[in-house]
PDB file of N, CA and C in Angstrom:
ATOM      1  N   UNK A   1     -55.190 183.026 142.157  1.00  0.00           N
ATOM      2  CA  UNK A   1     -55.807 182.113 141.215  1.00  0.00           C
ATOM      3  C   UNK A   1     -54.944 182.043 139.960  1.00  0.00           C
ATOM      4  N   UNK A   2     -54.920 180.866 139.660  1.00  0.00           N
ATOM      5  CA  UNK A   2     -54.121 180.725 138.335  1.00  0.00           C
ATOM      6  C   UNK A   2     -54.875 180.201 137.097  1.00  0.00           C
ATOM      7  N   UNK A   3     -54.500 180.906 135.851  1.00  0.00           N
ATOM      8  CA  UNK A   3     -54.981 180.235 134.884  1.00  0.00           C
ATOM      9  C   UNK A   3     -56.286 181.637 134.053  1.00  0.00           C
ATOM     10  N   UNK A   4     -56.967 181.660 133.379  1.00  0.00           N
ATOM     11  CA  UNK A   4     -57.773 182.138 133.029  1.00  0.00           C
ATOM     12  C   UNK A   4     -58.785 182.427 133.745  1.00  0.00           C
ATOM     13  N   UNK A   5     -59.220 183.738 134.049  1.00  0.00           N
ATOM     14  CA  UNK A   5     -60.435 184.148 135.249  1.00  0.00           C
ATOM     15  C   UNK A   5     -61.553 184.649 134.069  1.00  0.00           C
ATOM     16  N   UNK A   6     -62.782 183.805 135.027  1.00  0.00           N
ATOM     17  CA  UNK A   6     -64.070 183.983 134.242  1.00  0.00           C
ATOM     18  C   UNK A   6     -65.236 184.643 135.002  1.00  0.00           C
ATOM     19  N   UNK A   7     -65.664 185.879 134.737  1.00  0.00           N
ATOM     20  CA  UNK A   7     -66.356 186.775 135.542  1.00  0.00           C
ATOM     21  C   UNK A   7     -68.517 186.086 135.355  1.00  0.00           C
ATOM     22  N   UNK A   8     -68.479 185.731 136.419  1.00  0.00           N
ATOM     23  CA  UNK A   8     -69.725 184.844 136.304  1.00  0.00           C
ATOM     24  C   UNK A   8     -70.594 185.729 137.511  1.00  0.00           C
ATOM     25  N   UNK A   9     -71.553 185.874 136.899  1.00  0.00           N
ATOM     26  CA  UNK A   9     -73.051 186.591 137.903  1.00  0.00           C
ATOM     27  C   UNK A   9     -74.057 185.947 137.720  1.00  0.00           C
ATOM     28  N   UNK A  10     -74.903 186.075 138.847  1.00  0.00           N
ATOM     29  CA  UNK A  10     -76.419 185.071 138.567  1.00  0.00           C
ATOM     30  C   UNK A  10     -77.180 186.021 139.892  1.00  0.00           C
ATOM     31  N   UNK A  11     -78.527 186.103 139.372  1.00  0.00           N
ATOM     32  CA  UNK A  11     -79.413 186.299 140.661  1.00  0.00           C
ATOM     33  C   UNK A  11     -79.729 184.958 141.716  1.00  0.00           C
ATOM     34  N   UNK A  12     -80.328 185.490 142.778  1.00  0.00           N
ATOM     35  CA  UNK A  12     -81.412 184.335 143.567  1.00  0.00           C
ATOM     36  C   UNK A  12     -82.386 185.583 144.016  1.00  0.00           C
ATOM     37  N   UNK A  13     -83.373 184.666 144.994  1.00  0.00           N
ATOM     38  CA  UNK A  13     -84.175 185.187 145.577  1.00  0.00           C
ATOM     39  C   UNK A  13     -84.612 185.457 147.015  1.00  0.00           C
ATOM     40  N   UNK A  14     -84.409 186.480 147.740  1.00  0.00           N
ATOM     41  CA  UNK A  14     -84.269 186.634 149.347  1.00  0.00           C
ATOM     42  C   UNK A  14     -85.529 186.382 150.005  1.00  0.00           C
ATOM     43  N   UNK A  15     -86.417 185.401 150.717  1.00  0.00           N
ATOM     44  CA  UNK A  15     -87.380 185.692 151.722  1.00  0.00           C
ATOM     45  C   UNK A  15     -87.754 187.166 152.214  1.00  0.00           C
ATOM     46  N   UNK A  16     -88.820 187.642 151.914  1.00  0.00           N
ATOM     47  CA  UNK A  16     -88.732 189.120 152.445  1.00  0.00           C
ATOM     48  C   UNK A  16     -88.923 188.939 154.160  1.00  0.00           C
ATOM     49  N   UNK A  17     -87.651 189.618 155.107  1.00  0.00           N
ATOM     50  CA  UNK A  17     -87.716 189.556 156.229  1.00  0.00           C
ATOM     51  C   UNK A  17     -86.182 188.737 156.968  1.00  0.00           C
ATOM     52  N   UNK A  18     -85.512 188.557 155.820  1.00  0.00           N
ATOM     53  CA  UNK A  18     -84.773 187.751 156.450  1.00  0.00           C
ATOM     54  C   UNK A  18     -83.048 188.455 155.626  1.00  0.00           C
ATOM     55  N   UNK A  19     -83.018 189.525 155.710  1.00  0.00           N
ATOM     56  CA  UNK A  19     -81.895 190.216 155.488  1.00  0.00           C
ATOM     57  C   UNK A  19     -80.778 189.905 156.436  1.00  0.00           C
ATOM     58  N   UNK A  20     -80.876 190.196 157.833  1.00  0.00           N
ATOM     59  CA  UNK A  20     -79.835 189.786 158.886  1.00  0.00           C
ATOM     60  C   UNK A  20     -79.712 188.920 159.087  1.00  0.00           C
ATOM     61  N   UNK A  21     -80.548 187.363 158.937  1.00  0.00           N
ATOM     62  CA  UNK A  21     -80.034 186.314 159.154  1.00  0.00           C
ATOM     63  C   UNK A  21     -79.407 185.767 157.780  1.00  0.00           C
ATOM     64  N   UNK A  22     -79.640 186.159 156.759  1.00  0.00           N
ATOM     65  CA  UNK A  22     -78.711 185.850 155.591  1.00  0.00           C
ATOM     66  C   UNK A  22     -77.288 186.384 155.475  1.00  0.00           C
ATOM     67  N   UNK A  23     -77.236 187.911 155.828  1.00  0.00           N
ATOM     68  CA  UNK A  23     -75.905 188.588 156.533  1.00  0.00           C
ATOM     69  C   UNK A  23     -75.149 187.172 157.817  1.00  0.00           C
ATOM     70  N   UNK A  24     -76.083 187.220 158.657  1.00  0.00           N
ATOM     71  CA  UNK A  24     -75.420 186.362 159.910  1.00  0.00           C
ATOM     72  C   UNK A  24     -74.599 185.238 159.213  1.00  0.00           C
ATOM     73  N   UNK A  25     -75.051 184.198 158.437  1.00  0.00           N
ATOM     74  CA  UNK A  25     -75.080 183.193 158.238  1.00  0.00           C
ATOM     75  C   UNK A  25     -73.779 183.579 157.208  1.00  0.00           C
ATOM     76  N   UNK A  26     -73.766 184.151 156.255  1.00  0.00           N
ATOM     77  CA  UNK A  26     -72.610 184.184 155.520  1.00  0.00           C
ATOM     78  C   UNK A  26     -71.331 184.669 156.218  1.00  0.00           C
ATOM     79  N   UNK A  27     -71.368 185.932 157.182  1.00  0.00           N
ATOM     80  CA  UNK A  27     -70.623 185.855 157.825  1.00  0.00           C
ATOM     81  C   UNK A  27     -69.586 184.754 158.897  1.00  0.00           C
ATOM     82  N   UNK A  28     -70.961 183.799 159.215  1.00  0.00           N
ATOM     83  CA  UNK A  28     -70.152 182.884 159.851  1.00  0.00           C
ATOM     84  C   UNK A  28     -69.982 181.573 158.249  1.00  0.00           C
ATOM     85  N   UNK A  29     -69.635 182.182 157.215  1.00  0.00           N
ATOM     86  CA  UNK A  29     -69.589 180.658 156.306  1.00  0.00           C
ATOM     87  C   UNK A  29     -68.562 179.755 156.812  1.00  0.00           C
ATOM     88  N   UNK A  30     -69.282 178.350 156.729  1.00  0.00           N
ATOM     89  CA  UNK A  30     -68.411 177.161 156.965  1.00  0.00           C
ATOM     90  C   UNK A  30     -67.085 177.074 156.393  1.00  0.00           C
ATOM     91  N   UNK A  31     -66.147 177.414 157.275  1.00  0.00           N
ATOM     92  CA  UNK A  31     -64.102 176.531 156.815  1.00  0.00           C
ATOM     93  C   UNK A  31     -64.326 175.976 155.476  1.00  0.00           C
ATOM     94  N   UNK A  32     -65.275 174.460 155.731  1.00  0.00           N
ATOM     95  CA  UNK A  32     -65.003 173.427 154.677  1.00  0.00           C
ATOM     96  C   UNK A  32     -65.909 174.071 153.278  1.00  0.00           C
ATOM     97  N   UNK A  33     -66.647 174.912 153.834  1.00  0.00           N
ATOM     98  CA  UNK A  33     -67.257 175.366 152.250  1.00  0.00           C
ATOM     99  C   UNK A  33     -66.647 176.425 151.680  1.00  0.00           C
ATOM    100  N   UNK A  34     -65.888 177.343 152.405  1.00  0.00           N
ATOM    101  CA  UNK A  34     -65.154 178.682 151.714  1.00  0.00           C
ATOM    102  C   UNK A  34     -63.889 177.436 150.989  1.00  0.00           C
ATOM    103  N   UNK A  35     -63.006 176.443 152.009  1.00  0.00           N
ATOM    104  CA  UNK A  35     -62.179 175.502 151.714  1.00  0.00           C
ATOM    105  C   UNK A  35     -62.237 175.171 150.020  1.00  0.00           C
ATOM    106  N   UNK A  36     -64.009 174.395 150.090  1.00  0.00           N
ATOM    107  CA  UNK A  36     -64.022 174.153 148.513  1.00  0.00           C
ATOM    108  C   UNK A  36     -64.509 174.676 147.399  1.00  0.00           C
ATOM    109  N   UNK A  37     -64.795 175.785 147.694  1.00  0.00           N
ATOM    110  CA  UNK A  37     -65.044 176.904 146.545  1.00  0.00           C
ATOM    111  C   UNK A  37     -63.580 177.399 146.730  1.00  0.00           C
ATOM    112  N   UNK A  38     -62.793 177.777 147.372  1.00  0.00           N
ATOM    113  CA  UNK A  38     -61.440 178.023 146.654  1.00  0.00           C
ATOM    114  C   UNK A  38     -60.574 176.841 146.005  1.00  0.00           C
ATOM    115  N   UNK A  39     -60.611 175.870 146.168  1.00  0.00           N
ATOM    116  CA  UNK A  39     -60.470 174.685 145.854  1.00  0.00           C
ATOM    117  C   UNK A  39     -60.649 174.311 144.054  1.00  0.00           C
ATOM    118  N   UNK A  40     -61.803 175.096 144.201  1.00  0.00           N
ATOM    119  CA  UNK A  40     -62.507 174.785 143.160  1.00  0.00           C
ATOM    120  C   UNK A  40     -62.036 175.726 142.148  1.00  0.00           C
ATOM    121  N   UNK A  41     -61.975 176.907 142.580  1.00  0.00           N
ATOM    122  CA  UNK A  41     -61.353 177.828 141.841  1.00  0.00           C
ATOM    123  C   UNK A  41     -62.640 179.069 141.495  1.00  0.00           C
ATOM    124  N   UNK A  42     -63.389 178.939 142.606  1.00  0.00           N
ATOM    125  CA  UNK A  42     -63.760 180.291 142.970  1.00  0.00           C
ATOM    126  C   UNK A  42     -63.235 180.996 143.994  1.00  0.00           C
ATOM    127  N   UNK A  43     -63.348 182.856 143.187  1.00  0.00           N
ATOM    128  CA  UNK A  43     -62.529 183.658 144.408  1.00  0.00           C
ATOM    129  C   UNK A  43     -63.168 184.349 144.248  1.00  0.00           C
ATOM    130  N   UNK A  44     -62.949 186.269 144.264  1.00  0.00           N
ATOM    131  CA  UNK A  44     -63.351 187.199 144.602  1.00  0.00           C
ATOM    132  C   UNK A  44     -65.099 187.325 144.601  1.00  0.00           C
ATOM    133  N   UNK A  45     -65.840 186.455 145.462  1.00  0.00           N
ATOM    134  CA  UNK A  45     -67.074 186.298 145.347  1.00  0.00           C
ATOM    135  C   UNK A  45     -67.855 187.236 146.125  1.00  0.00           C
ATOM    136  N   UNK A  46     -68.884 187.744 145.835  1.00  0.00           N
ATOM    137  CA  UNK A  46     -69.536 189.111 146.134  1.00  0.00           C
ATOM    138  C   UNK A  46     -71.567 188.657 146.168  1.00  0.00           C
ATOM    139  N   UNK A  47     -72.331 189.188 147.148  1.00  0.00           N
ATOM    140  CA  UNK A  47     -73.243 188.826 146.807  1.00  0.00           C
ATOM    141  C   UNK A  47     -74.004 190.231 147.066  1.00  0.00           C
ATOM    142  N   UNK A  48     -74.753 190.985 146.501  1.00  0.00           N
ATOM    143  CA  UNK A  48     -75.255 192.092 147.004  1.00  0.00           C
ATOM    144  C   UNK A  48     -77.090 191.791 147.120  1.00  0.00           C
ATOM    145  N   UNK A  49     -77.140 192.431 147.998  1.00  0.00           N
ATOM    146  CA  UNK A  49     -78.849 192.627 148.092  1.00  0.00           C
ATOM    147  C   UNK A  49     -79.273 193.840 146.863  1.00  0.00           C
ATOM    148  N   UNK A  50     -80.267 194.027 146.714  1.00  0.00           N
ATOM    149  CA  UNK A  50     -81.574 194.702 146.154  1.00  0.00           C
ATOM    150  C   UNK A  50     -82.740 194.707 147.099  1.00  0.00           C
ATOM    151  N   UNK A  51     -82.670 195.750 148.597  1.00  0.00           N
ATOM    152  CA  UNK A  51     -83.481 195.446 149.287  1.00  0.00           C
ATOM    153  C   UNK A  51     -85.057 195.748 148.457  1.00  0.00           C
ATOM    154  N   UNK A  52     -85.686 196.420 147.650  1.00  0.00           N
ATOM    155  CA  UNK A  52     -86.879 196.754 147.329  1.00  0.00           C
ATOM    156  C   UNK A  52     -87.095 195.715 146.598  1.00  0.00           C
ATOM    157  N   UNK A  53     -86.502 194.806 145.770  1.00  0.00           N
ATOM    158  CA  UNK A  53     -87.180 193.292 145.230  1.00  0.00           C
ATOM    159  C   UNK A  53     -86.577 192.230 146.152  1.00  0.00           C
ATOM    160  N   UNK A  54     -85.822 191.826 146.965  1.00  0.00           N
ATOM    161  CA  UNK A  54     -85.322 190.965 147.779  1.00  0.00           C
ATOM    162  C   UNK A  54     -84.112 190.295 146.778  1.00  0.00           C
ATOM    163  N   UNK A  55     -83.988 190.772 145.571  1.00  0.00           N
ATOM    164  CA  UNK A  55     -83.270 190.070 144.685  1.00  0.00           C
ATOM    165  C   UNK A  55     -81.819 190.354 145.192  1.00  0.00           C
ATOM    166  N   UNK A  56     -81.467 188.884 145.117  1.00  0.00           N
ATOM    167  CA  UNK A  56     -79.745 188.333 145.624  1.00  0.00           C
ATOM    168  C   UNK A  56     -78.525 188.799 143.985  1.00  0.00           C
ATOM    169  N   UNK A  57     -77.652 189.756 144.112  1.00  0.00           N
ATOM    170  CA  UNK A  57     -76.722 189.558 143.039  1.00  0.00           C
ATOM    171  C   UNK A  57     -75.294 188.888 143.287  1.00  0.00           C
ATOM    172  N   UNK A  58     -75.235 188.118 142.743  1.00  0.00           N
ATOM    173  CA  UNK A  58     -74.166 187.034 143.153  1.00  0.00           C
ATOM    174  C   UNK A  58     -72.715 187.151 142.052  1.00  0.00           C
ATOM    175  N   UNK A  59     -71.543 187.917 142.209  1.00  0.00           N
ATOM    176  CA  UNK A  59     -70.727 187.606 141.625  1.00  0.00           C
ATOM    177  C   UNK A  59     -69.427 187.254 142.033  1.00  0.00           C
ATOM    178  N   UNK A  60     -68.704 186.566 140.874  1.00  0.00           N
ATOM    179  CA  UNK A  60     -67.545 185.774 141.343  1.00  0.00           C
ATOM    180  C   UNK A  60     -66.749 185.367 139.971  1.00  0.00           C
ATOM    181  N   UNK A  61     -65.261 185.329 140.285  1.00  0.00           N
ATOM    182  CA  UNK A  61     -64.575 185.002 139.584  1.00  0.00           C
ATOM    183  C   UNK A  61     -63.627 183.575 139.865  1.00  0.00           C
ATOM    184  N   UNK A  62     -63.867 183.410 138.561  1.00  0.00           N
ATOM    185  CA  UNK A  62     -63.602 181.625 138.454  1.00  0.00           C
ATOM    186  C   UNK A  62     -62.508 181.073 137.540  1.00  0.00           C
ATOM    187  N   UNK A  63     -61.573 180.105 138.173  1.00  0.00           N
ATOM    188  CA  UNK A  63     -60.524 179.634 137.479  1.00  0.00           C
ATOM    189  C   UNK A  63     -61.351 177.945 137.035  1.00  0.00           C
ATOM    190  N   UNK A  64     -61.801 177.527 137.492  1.00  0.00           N
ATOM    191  CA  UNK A  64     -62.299 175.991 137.648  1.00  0.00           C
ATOM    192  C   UNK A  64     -62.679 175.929 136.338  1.00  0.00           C
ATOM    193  N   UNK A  65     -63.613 174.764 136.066  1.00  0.00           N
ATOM    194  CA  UNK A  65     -64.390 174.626 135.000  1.00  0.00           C
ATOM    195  C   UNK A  65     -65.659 175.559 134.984  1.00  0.00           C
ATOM    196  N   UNK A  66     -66.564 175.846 136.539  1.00  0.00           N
ATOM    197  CA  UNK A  66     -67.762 176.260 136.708  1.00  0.00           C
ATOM    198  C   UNK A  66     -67.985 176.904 138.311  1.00  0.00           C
ATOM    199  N   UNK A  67     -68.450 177.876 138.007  1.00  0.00           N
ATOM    200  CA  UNK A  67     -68.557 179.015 139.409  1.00  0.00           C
ATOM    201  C   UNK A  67     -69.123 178.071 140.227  1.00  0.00           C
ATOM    202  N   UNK A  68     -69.805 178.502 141.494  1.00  0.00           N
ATOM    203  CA  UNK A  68     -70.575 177.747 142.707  1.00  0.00           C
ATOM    204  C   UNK A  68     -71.694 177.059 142.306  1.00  0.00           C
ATOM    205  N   UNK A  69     -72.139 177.606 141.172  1.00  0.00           N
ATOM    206  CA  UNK A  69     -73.457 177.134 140.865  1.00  0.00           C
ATOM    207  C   UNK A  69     -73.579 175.716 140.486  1.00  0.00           C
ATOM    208  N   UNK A  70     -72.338 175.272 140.089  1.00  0.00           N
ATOM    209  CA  UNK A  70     -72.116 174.332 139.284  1.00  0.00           C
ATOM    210  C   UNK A  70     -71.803 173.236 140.352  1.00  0.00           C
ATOM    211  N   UNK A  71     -71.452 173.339 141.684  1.00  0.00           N
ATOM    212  CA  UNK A  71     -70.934 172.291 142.728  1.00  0.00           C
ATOM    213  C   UNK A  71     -72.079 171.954 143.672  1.00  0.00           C
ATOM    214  N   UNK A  72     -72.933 171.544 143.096  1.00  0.00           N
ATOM    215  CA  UNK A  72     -74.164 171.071 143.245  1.00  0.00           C
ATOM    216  C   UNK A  72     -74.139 169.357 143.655  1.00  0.00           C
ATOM    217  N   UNK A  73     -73.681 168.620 143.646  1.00  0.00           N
ATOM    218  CA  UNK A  73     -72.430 166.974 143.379  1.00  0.00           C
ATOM    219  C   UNK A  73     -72.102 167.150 145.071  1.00  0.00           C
ATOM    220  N   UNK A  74     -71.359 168.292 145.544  1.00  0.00           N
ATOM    221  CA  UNK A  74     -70.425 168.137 146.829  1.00  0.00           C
ATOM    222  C   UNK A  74     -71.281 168.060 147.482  1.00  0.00           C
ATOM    223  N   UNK A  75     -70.945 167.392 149.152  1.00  0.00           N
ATOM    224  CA  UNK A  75     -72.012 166.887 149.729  1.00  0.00           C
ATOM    225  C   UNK A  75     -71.923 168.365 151.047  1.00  0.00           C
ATOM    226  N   UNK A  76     -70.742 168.788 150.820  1.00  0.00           N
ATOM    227  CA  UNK A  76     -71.028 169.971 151.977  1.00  0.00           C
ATOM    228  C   UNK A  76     -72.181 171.514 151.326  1.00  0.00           C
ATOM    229  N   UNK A  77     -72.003 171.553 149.597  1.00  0.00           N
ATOM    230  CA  UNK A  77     -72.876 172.441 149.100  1.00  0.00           C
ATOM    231  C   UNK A  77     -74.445 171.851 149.107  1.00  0.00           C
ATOM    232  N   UNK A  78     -74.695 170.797 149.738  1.00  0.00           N
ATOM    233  CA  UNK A  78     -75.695 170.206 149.503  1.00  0.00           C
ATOM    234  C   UNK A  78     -76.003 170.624 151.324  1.00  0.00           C
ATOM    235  N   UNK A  79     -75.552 170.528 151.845  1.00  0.00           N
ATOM    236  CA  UNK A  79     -75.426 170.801 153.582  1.00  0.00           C
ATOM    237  C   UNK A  79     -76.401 172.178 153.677  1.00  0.00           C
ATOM    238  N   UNK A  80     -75.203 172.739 153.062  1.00  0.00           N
ATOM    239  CA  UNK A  80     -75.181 174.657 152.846  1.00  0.00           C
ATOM    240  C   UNK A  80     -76.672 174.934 152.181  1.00  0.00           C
ATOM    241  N   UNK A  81     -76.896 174.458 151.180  1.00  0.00           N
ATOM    242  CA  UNK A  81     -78.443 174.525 150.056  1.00  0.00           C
ATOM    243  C   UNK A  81     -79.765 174.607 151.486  1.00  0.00           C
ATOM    244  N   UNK A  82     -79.562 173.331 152.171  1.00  0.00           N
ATOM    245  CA  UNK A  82     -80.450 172.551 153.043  1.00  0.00           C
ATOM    246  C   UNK A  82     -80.492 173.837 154.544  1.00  0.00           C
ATOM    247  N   UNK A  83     -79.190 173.891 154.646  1.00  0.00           N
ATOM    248  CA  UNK A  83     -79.067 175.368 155.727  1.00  0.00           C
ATOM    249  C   UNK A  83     -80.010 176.333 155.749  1.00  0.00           C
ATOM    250  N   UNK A  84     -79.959 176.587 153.964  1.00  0.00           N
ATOM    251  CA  UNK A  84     -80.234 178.237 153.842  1.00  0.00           C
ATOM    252  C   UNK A  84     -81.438 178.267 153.203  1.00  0.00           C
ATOM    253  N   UNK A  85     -82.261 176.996 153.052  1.00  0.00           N
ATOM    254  CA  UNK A  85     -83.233 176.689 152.129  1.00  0.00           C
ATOM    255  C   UNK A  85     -84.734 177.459 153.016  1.00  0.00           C
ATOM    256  N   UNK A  86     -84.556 177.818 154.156  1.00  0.00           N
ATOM    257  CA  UNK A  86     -86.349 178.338 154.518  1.00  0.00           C
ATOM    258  C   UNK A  86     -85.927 180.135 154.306  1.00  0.00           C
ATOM    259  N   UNK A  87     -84.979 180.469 154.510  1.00  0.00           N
ATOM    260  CA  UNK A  87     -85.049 181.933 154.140  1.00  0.00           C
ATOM    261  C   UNK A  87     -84.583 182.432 152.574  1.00  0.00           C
ATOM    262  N   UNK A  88     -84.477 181.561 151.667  1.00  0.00           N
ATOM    263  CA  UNK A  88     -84.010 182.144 150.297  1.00  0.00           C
ATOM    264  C   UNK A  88     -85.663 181.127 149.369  1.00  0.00           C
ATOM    265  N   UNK A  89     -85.550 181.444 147.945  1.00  0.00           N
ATOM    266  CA  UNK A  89     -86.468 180.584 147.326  1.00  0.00           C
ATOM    267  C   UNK A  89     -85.623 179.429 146.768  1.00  0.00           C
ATOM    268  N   UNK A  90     -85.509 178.500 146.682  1.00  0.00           N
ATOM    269  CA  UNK A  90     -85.192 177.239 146.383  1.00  0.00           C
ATOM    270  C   UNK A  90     -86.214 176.814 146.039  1.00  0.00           C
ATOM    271  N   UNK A  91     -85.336 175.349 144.651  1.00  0.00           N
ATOM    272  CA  UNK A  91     -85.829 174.560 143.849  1.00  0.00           C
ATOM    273  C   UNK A  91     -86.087 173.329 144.814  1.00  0.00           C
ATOM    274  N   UNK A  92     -86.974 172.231 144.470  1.00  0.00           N
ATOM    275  CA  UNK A  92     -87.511 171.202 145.396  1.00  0.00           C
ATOM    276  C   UNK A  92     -85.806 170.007 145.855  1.00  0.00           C
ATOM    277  N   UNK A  93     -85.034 170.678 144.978  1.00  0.00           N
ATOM    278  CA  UNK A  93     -83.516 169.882 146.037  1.00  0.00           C
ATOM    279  C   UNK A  93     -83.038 170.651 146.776  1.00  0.00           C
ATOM    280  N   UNK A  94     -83.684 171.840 147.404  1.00  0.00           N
ATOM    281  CA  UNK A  94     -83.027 172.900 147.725  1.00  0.00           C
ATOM    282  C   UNK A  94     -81.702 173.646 147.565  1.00  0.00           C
ATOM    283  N   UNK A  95     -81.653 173.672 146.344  1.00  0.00           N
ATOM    284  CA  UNK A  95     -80.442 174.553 145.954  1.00  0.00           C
ATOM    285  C   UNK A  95     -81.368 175.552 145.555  1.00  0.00           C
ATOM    286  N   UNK A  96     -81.144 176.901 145.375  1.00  0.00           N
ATOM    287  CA  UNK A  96     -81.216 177.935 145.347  1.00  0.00           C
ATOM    288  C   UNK A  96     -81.721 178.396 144.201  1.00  0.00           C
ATOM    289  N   UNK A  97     -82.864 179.227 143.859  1.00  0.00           N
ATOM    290  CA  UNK A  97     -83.239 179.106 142.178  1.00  0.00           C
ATOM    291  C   UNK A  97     -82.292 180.646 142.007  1.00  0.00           C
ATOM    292  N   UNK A  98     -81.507 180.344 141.006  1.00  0.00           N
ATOM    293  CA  UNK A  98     -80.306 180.578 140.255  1.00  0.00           C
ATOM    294  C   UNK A  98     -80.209 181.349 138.369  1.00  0.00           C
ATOM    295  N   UNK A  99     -80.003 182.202 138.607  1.00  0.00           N
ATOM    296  CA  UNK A  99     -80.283 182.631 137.262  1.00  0.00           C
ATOM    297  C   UNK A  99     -79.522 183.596 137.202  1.00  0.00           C
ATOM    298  N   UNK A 100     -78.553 183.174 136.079  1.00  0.00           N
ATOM    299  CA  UNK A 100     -77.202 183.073 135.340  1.00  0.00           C
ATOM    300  C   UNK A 100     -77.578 184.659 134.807  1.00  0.00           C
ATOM    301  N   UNK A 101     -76.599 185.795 134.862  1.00  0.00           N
ATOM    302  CA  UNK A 101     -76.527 186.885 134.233  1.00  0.00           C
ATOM    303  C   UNK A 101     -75.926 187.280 133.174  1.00  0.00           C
ATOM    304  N   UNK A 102     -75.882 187.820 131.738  1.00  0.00           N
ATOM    305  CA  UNK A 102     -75.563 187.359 130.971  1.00  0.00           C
ATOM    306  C   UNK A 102     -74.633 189.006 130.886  1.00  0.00           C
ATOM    307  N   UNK A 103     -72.894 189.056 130.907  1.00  0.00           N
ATOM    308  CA  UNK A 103     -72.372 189.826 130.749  1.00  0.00           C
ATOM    309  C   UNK A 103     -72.621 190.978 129.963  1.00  0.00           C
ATOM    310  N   UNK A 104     -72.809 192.530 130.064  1.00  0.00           N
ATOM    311  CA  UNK A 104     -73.249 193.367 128.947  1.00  0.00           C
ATOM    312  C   UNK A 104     -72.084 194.284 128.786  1.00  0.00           C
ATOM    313  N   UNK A 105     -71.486 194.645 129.997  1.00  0.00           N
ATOM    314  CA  UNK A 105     -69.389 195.581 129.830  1.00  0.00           C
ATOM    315  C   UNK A 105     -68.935 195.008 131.038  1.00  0.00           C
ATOM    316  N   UNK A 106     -67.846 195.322 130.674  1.00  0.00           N
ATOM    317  CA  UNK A 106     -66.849 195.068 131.347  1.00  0.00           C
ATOM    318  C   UNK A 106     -65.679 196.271 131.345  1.00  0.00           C
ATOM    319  N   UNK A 107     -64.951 196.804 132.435  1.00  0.00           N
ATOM    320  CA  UNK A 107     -63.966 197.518 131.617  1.00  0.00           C
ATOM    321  C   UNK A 107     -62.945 197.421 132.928  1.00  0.00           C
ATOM    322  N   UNK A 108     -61.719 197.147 132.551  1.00  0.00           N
ATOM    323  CA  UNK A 108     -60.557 196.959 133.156  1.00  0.00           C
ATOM    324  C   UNK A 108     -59.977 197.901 134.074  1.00  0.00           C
TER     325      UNK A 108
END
């Protein structure tokens, strides 16, 4: 990645019961969607569980203007939203309800 890297985290929310098919599914992520999140100028992207709240931690580092959250417009993240929309909590466009983490350290 070139250019200035911007360390961006956000929660979501997991369906309780649906741990392995959220594993499954990322494992097989779509060519054209890993394609345009690097594209975009997201990389080292990480999502961890919190199995005792189902809570999703999502991080990633970003050269673009705006992490994944922000490619909401592309019609394949709109695909992906619609995919994954009965086992996560999603907003009524089904993208993913999303909530931005607000950096507290960092250390090199």
């Amino acid at each position: 990645m070139e250019g200035k890297i911007k360390r961006m985290a956000f929660k979501m929310k997991l369906n309780p019961g649906f741990k392995e098919e959220y594993k499954k599914r990322h494992a097989a992520l779509w060519p054209e969607m890993r394609k345009m999140l690097k594209d975009s100028g997201v990389g080292n992207y990480s999502i961890f569980l919190d199995e005792e709240t189902n809570t999703l931690f999502g991080y990633q580092e970003v050269t673009g203007e705006g992490g994944s959250q922000e490619l909401g417009n592309e019609a394949i993240v709109q695909k992906w939203w619609d995919y994954m929309a009965d086992i996560m909590e999603v907003n009524p466009d089904n993208s993913p309800v999303s909530i931005p983490l607000e950096e507290m350290f960092y250390m090199e």
